[in-house]
PDB file of N, CA and C in Angstrom:
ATOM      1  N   UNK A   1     -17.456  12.708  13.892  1.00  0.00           N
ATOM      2  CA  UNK A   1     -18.618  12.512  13.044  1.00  0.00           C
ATOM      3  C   UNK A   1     -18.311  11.415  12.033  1.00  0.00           C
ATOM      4  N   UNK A   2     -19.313  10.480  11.908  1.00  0.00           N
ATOM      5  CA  UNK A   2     -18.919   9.026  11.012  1.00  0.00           C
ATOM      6  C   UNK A   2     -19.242   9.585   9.613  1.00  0.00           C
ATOM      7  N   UNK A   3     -18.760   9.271   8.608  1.00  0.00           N
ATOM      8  CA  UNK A   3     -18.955   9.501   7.113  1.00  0.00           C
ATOM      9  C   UNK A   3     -20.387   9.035   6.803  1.00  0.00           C
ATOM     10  N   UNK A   4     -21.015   9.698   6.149  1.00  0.00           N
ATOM     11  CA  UNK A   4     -22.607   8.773   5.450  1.00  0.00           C
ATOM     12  C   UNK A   4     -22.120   7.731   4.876  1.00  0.00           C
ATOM     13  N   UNK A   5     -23.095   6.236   5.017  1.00  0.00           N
ATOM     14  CA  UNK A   5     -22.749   5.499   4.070  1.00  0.00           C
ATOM     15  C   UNK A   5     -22.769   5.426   2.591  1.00  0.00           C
ATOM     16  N   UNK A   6     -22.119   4.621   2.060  1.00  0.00           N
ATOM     17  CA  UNK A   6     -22.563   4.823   0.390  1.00  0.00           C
ATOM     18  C   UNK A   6     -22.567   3.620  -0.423  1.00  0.00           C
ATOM     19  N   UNK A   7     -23.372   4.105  -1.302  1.00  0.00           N
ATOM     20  CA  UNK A   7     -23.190   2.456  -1.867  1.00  0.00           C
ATOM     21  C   UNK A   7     -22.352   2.370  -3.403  1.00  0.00           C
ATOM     22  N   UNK A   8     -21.463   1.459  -3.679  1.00  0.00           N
ATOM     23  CA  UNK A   8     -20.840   1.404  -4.996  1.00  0.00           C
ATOM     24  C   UNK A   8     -21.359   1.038  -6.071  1.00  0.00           C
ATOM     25  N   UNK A   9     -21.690   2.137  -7.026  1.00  0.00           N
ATOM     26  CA  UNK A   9     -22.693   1.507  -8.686  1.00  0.00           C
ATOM     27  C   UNK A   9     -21.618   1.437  -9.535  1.00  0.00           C
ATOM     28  N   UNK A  10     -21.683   0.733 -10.674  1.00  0.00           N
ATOM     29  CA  UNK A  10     -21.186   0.755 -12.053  1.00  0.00           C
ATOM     30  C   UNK A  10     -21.620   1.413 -13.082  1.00  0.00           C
ATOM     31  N   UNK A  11     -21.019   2.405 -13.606  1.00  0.00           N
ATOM     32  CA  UNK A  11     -21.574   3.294 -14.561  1.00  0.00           C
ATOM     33  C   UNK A  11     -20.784   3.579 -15.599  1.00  0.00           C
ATOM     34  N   UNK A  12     -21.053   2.886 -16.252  1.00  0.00           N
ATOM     35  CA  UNK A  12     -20.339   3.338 -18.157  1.00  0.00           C
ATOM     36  C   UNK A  12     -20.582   4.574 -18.358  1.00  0.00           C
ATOM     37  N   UNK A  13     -19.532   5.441 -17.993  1.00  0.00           N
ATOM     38  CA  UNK A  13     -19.407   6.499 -19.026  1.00  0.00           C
ATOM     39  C   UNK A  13     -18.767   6.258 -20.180  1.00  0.00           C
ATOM     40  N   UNK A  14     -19.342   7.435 -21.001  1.00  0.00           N
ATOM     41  CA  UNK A  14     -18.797   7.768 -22.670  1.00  0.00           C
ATOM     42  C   UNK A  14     -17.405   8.017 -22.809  1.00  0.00           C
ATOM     43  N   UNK A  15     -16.261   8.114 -22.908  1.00  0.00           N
ATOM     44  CA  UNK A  15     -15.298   8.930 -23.506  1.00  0.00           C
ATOM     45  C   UNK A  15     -15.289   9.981 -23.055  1.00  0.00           C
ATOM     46  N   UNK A  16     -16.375  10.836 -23.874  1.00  0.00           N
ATOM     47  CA  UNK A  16     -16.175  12.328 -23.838  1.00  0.00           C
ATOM     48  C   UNK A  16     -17.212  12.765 -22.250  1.00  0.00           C
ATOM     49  N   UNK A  17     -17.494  11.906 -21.814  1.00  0.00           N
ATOM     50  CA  UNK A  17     -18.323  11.900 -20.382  1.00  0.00           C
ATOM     51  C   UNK A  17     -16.740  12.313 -19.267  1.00  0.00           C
ATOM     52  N   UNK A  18     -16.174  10.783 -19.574  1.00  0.00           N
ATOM     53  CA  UNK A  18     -15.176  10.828 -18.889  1.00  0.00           C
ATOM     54  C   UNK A  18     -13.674  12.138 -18.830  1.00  0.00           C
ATOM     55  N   UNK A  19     -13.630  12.957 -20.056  1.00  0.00           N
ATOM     56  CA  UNK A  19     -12.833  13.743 -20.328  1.00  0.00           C
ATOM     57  C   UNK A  19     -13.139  15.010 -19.799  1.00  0.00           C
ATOM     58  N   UNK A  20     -14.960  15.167 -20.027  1.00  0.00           N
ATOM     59  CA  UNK A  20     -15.390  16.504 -19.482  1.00  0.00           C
ATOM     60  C   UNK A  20     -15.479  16.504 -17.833  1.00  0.00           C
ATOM     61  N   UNK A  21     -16.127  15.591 -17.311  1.00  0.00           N
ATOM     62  CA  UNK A  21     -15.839  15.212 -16.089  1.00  0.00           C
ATOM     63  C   UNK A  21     -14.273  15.553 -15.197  1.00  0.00           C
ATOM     64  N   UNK A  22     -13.445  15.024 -15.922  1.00  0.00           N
ATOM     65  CA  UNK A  22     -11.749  14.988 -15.431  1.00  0.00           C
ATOM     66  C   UNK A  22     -11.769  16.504 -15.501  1.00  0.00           C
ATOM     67  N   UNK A  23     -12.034  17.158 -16.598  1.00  0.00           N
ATOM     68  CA  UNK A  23     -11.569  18.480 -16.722  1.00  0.00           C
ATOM     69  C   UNK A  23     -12.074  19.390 -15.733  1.00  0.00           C
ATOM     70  N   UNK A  24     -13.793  19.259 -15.635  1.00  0.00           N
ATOM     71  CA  UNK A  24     -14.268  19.867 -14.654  1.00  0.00           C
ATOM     72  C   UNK A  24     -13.240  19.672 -13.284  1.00  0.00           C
ATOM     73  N   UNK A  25     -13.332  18.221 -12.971  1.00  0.00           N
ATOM     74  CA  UNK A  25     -12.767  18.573 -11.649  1.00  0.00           C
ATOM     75  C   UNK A  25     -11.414  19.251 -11.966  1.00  0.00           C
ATOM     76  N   UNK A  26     -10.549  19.209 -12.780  1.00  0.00           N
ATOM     77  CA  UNK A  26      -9.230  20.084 -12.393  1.00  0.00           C
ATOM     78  C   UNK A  26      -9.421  20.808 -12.626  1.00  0.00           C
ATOM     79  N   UNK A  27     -10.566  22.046 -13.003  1.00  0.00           N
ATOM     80  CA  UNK A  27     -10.976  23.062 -13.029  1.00  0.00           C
ATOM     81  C   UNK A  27     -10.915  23.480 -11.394  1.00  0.00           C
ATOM     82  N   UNK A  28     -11.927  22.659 -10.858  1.00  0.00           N
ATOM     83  CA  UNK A  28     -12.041  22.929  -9.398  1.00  0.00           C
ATOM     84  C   UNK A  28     -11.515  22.325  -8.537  1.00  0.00           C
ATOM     85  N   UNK A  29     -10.036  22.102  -8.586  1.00  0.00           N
ATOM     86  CA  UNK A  29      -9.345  21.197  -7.657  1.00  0.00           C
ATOM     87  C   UNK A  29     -10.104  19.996  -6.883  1.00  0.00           C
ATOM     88  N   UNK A  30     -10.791  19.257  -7.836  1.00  0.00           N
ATOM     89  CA  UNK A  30     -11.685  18.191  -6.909  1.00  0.00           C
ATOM     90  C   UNK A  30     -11.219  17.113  -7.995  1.00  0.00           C
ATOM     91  N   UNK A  31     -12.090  15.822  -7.430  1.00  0.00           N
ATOM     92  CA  UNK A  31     -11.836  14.605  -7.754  1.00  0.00           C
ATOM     93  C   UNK A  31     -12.721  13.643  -8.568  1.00  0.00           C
ATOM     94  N   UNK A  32     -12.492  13.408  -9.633  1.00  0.00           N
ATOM     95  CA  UNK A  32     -13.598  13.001 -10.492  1.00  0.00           C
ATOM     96  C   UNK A  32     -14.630  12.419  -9.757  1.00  0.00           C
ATOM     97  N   UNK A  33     -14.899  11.943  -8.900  1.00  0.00           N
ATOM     98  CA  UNK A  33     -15.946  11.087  -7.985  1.00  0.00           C
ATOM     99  C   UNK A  33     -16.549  12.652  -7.282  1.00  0.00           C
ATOM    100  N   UNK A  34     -16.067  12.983  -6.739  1.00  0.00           N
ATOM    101  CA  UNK A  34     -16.658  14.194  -5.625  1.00  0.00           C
ATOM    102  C   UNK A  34     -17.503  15.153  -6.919  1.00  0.00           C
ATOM    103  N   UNK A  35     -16.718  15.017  -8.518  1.00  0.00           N
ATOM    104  CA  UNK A  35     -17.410  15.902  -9.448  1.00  0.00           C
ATOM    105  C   UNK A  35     -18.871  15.469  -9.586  1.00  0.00           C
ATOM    106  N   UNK A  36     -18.959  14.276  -9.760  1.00  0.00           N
ATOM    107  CA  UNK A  36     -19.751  13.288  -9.989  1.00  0.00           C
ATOM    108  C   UNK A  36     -21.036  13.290  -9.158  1.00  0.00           C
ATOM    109  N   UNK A  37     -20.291  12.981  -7.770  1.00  0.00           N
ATOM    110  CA  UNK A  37     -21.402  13.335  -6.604  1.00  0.00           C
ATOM    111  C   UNK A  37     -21.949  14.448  -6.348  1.00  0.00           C
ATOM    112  N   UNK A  38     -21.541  15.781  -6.769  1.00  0.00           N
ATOM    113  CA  UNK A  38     -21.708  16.902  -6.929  1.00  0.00           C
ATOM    114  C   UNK A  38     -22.867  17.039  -7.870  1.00  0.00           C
ATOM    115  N   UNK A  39     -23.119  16.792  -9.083  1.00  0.00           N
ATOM    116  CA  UNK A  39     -23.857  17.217 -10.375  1.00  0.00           C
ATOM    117  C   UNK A  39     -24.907  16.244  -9.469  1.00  0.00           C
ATOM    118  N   UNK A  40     -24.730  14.844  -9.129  1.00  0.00           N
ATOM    119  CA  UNK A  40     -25.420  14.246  -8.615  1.00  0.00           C
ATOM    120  C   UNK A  40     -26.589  15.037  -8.076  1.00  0.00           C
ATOM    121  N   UNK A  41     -26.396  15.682  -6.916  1.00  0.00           N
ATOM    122  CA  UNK A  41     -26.904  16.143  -6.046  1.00  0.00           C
ATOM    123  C   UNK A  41     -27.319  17.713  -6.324  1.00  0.00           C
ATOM    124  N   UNK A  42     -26.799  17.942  -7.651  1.00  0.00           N
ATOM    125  CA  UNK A  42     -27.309  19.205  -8.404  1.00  0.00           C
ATOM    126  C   UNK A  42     -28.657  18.770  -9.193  1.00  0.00           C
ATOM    127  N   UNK A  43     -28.584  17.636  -9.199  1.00  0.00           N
ATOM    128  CA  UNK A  43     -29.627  16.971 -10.510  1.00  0.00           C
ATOM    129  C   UNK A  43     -31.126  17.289  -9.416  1.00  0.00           C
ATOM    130  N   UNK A  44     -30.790  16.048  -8.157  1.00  0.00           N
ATOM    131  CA  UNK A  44     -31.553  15.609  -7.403  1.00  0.00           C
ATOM    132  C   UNK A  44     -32.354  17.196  -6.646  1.00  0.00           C
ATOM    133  N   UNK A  45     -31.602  17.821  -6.073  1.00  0.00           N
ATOM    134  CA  UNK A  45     -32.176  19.548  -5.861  1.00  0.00           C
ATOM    135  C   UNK A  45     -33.077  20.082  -7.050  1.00  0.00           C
ATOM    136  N   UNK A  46     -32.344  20.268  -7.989  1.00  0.00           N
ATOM    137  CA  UNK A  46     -33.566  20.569  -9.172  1.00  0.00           C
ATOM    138  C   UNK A  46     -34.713  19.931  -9.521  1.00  0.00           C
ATOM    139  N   UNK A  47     -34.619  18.630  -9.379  1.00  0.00           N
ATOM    140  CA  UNK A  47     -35.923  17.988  -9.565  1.00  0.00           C
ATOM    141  C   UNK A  47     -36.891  18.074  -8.051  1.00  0.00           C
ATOM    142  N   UNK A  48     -36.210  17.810  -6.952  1.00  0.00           N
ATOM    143  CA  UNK A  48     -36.573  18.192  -5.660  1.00  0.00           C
ATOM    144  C   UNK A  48     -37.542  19.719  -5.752  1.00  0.00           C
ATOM    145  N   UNK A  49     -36.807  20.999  -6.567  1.00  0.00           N
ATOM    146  CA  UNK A  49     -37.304  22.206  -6.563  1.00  0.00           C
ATOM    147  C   UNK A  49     -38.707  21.570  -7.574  1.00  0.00           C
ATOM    148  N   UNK A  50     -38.622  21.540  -8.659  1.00  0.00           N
ATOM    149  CA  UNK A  50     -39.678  21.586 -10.135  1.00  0.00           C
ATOM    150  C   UNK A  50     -40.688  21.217  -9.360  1.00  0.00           C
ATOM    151  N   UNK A  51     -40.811  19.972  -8.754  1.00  0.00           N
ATOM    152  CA  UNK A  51     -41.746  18.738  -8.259  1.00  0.00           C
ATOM    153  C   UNK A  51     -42.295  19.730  -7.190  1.00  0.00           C
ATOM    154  N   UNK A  52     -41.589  20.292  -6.482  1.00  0.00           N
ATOM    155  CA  UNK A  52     -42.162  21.438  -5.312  1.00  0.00           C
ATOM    156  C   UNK A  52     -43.130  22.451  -6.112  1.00  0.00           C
ATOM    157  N   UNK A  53     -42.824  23.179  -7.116  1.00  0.00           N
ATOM    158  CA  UNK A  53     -43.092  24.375  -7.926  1.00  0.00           C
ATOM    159  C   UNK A  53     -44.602  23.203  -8.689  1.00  0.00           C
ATOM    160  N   UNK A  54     -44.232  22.661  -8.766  1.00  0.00           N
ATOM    161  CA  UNK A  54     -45.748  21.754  -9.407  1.00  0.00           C
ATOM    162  C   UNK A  54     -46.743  21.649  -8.499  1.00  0.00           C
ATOM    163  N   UNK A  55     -46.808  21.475  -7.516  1.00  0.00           N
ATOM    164  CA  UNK A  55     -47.376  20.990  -6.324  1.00  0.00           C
ATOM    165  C   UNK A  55     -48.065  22.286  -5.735  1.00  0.00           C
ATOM    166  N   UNK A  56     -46.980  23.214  -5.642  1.00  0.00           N
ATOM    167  CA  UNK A  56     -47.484  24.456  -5.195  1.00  0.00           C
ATOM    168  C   UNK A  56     -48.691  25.155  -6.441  1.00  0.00           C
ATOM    169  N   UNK A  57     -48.333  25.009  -7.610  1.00  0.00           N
ATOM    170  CA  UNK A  57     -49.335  25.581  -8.473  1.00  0.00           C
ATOM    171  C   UNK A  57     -50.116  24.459  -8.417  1.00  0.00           C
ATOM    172  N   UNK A  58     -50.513  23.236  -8.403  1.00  0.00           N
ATOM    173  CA  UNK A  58     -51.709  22.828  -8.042  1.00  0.00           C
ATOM    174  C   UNK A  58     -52.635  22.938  -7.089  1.00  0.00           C
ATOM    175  N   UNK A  59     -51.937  23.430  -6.063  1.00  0.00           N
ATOM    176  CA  UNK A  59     -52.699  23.506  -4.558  1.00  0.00           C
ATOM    177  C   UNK A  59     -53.134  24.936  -5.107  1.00  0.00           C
ATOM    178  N   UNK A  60     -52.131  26.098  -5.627  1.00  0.00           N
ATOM    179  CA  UNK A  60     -52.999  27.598  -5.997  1.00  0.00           C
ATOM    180  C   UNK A  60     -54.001  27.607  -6.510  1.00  0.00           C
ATOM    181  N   UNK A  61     -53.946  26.659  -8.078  1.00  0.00           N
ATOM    182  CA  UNK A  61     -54.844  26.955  -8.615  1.00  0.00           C
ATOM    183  C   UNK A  61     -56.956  25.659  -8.521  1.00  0.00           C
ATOM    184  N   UNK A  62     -55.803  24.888  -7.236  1.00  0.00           N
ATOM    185  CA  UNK A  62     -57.189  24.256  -6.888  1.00  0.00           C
ATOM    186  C   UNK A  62     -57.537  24.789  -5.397  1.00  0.00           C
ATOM    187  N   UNK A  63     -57.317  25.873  -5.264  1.00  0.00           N
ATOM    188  CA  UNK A  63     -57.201  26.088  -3.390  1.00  0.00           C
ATOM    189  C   UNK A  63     -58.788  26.362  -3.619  1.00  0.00           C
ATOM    190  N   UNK A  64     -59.676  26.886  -4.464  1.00  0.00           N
ATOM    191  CA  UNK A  64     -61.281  27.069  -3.638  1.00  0.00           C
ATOM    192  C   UNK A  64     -61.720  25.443  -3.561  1.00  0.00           C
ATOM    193  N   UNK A  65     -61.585  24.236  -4.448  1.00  0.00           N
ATOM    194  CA  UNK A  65     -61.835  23.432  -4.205  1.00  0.00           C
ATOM    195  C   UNK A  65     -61.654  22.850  -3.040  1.00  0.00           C
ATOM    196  N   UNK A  66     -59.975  22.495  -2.991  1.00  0.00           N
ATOM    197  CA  UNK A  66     -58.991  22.187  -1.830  1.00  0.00           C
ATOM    198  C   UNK A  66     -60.179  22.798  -0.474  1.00  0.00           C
ATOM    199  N   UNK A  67     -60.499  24.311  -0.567  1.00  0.00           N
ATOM    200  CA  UNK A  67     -61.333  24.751   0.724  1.00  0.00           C
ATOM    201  C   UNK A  67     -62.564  23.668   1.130  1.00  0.00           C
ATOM    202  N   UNK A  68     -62.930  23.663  -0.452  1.00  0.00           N
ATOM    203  CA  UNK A  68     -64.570  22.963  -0.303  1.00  0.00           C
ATOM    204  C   UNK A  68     -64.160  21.311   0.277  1.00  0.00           C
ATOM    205  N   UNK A  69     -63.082  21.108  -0.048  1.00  0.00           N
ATOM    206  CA  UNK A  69     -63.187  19.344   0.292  1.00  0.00           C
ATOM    207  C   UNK A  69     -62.882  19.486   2.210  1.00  0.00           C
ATOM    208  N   UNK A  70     -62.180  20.532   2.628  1.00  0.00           N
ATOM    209  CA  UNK A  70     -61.539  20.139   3.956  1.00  0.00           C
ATOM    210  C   UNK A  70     -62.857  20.423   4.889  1.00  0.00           C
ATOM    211  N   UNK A  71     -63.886  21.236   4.316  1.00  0.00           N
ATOM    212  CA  UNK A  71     -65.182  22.182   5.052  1.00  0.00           C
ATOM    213  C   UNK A  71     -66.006  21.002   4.852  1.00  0.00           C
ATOM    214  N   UNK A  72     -66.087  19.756   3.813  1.00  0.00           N
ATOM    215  CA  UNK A  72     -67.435  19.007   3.451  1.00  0.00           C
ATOM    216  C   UNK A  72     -67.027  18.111   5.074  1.00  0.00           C
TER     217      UNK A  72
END
Protein backbone atom coordinates (compact mmCIF):
# COMPACT_ATOMS: atom_id res chain seq x y z
CA UNK A 1 0.00 0.00 0.00
CA UNK A 2 1.63 3.50 -1.20
CA UNK A 3 1.63 6.26 1.60
CA UNK A 4 -1.04 9.26 0.89
CA UNK A 5 0.58 12.09 -0.53
CA UNK A 6 1.34 15.20 1.42
CA UNK A 7 2.14 18.40 1.02
CA UNK A 8 4.91 20.49 3.11
CA UNK A 9 3.51 23.95 4.89
CA UNK A 10 5.42 26.37 7.05
CA UNK A 11 3.98 27.11 10.26
CA UNK A 12 5.27 29.39 13.01
CA UNK A 13 4.54 28.05 16.06
CA UNK A 14 4.68 29.95 19.47
CA UNK A 15 7.16 28.69 22.02
CA UNK A 16 4.72 27.49 24.26
CA UNK A 17 2.85 25.85 21.01
CA UNK A 18 6.00 24.11 20.42
CA UNK A 19 6.65 22.82 24.16
CA UNK A 20 3.00 21.66 24.62
CA UNK A 21 3.03 19.90 21.41
CA UNK A 22 6.62 18.01 22.27
CA UNK A 23 5.11 17.10 25.55
CA UNK A 24 1.94 15.78 24.24
CA UNK A 25 3.68 13.60 21.96
CA UNK A 26 6.02 12.07 24.71
CA UNK A 27 3.06 11.64 26.55
CA UNK A 28 1.96 9.32 23.77
CA UNK A 29 5.04 7.90 22.41
CA UNK A 30 4.48 9.77 19.05
CA UNK A 31 6.21 12.36 17.08
CA UNK A 32 5.69 15.95 17.11
CA UNK A 33 4.46 15.89 13.37
CA UNK A 34 2.12 12.71 13.75
CA UNK A 35 0.88 15.02 17.10
CA UNK A 36 0.21 17.67 14.83
CA UNK A 37 -1.47 15.66 12.13
CA UNK A 38 -3.50 14.15 14.67
CA UNK A 39 -5.28 17.41 16.34
CA UNK A 40 -5.25 18.20 12.63
CA UNK A 41 -7.66 15.78 11.77
CA UNK A 42 -9.39 16.13 15.23
CA UNK A 43 -10.12 19.77 14.24
CA UNK A 44 -11.30 18.81 10.65
CA UNK A 45 -13.93 15.79 12.15
CA UNK A 46 -15.41 18.30 14.47
CA UNK A 47 -16.12 20.83 12.13
CA UNK A 48 -17.05 17.96 9.55
CA UNK A 49 -19.63 16.82 12.62
CA UNK A 50 -21.12 20.75 13.65
CA UNK A 51 -21.60 21.57 9.77
CA UNK A 52 -23.52 18.05 9.60
CA UNK A 53 -25.62 18.85 12.96
CA UNK A 54 -26.49 22.34 11.17
CA UNK A 55 -27.72 20.98 8.11
CA UNK A 56 -29.63 18.33 9.73
CA UNK A 57 -31.57 20.93 11.95
CA UNK A 58 -32.26 22.92 8.95
CA UNK A 59 -33.69 20.26 6.85
CA UNK A 60 -35.91 19.32 10.47
CA UNK A 61 -36.99 22.35 11.05
CA UNK A 62 -37.77 23.30 7.28
CA UNK A 63 -38.95 19.66 6.30
CA UNK A 64 -42.94 20.84 5.71
CA UNK A 65 -41.55 23.39 3.38
CA UNK A 66 -38.63 21.17 2.00
CA UNK A 67 -42.12 18.73 1.31
CA UNK A 68 -43.93 21.65 -0.39
CA UNK A 69 -40.96 22.58 -2.77
CA UNK A 70 -40.19 18.75 -3.98
CA UNK A 71 -44.44 18.18 -4.56
CA UNK A 72 -44.67 21.90 -6.50
Amino acid sequence: MTAPARSKKLIAFRDDQVEAITAIAADTHGTFTSTVLDAVDAYIAAHDHTTQQIVDRIVSENAGLLDRLRDA
